[in-house]
N, C-alpha and C. Protein backbone atom coordinates (compact mmCIF):
# COMPACT_ATOMS: atom_id res chain seq x y z
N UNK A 1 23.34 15.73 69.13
CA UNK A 1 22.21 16.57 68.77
C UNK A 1 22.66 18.02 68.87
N UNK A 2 21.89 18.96 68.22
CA UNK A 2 22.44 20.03 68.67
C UNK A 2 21.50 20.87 68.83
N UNK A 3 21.59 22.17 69.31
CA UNK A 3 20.55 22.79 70.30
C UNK A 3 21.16 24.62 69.99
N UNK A 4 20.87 25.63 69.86
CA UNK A 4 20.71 26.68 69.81
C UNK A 4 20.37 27.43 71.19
N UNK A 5 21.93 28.11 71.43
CA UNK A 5 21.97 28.87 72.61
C UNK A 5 22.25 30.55 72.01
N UNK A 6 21.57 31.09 72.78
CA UNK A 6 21.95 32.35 72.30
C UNK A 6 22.31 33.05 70.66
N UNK A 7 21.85 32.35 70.19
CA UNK A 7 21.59 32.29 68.95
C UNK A 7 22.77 31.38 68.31
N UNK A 8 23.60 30.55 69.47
CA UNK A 8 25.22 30.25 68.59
C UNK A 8 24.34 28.42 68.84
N UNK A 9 24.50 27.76 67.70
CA UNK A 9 24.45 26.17 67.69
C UNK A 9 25.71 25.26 68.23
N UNK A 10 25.32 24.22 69.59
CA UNK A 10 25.99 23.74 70.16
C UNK A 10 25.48 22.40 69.51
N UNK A 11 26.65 21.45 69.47
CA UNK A 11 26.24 19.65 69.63
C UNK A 11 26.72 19.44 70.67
N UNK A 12 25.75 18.96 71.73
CA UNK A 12 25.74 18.26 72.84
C UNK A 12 25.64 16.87 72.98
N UNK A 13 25.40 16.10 73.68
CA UNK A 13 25.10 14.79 74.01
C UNK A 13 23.10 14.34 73.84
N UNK A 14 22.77 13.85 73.53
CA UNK A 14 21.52 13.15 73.72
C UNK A 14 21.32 13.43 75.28
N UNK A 15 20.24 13.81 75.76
CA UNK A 15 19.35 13.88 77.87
C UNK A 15 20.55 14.63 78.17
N UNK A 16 21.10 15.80 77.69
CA UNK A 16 21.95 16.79 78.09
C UNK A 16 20.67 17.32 78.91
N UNK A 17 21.19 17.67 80.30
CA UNK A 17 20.69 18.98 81.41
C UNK A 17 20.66 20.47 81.02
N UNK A 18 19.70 20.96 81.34
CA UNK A 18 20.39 22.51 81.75
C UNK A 18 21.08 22.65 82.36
N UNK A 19 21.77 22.12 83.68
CA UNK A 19 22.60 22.30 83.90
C UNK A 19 24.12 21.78 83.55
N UNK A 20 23.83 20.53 83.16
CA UNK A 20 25.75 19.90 81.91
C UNK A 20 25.66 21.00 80.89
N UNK A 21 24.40 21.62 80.06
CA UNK A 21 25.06 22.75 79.10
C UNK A 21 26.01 23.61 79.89
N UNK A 22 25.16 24.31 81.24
CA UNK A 22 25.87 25.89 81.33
C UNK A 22 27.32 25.26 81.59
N UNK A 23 27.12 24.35 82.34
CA UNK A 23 28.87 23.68 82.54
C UNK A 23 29.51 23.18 81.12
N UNK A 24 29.24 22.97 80.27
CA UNK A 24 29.78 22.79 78.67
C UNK A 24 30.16 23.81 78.14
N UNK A 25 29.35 24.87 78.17
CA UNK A 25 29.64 26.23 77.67
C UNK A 25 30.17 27.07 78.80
N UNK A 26 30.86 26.60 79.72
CA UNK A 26 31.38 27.28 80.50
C UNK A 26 31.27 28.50 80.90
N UNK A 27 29.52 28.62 81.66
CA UNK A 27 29.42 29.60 82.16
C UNK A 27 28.61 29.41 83.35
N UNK A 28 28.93 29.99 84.63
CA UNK A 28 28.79 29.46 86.01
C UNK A 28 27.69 29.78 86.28
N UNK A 29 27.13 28.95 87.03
CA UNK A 29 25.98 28.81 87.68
C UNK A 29 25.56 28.98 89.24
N UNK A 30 26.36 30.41 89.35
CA UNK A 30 25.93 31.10 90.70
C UNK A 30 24.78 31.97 90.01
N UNK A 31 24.40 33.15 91.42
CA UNK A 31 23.09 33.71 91.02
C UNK A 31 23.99 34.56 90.00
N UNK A 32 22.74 35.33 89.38
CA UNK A 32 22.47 36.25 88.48
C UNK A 32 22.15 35.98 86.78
N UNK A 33 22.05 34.21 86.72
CA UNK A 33 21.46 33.80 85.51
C UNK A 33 20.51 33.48 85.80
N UNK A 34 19.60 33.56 84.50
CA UNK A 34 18.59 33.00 83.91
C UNK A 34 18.59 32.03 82.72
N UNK A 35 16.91 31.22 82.47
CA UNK A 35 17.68 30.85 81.69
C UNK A 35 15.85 29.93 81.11
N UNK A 36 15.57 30.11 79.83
CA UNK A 36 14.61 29.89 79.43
C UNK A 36 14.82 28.92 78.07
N UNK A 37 13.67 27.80 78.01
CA UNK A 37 14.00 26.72 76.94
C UNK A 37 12.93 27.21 76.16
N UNK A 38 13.00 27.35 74.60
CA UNK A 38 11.96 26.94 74.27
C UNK A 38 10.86 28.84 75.10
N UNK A 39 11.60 29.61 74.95
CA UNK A 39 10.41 30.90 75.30
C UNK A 39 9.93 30.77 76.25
N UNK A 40 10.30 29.46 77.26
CA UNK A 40 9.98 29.13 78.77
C UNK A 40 10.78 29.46 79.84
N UNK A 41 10.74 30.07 80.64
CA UNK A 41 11.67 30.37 82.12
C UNK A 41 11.91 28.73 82.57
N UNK A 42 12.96 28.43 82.75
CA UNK A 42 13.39 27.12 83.48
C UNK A 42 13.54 27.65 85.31
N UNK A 43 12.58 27.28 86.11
CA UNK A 43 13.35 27.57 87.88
C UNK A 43 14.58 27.31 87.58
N UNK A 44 15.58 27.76 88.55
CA UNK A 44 17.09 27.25 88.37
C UNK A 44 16.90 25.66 89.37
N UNK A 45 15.91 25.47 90.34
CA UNK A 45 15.59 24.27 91.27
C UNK A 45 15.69 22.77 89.82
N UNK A 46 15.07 23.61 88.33
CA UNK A 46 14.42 22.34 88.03
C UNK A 46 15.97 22.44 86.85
N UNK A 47 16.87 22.58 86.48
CA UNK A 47 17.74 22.86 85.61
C UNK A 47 18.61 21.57 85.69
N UNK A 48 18.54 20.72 86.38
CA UNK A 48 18.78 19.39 87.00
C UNK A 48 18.44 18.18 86.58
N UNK A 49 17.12 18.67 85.81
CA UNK A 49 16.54 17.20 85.36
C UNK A 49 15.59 17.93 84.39
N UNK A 50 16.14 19.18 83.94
CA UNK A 50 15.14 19.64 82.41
C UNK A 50 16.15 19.23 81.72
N UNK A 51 15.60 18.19 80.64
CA UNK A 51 16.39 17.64 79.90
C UNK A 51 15.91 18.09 78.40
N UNK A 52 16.98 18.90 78.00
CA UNK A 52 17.01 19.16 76.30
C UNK A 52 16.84 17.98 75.26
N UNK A 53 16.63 18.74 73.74
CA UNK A 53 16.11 17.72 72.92
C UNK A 53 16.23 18.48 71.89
N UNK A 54 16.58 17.70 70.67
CA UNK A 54 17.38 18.26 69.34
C UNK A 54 16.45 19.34 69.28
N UNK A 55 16.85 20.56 68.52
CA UNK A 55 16.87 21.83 68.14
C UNK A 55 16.36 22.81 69.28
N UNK A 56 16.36 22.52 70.60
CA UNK A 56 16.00 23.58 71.20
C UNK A 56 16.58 24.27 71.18
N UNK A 57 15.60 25.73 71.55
CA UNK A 57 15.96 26.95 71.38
C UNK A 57 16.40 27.77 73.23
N UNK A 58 17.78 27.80 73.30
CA UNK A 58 18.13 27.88 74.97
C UNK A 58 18.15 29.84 74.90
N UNK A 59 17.58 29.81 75.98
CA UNK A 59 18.24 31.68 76.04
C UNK A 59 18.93 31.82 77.25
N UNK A 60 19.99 32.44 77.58
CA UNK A 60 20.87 31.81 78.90
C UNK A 60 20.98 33.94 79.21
N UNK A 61 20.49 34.16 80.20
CA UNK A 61 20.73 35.85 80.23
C UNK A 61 21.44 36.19 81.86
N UNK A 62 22.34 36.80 82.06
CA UNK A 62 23.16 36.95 82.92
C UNK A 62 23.15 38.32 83.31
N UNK A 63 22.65 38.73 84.89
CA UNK A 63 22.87 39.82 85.14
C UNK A 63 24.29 40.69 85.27
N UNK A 64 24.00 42.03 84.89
CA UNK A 64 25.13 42.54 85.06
C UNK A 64 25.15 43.88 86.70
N UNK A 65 26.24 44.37 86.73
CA UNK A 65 25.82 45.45 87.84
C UNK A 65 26.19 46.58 87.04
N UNK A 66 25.72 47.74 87.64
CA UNK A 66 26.38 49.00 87.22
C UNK A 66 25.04 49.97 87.54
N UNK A 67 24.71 50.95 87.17
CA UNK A 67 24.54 52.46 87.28
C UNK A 67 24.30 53.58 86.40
């Protein structure tokens, strides 16, 4: 299936996680992400067992530091 992250289209697996994406797209899952399905905030608690589904729309936003 495939699913729309950040505006780039991934094919994933069928009951892909939020969390097997960020680990697919290889980007870590310490603090300073976010990460919303579908125009929805996902808790990072529930990213575990929110399970995607053909064409969602993922927004994955990562803090930065600076000044």
């Amino acid at each position: 299936m495939e699913v729309l992250v950040n505006n780039k289209l991934y094919a994933v697996q069928p009951e892909t996680t939020v969390s097997a994406l960020l680990q697919f797209i290889q980007l870590p899952t310490t603090k300073g992400i976010a990460v919303a399905v579908n125009r929805r905030v996902v808790p990072r608690p529930d990213w575990p067992a929110t399970t995607l589904h053909p064409a969602d729309q993922v927004m994955v936003i990562q803090a930065t530091q600076g000044g």
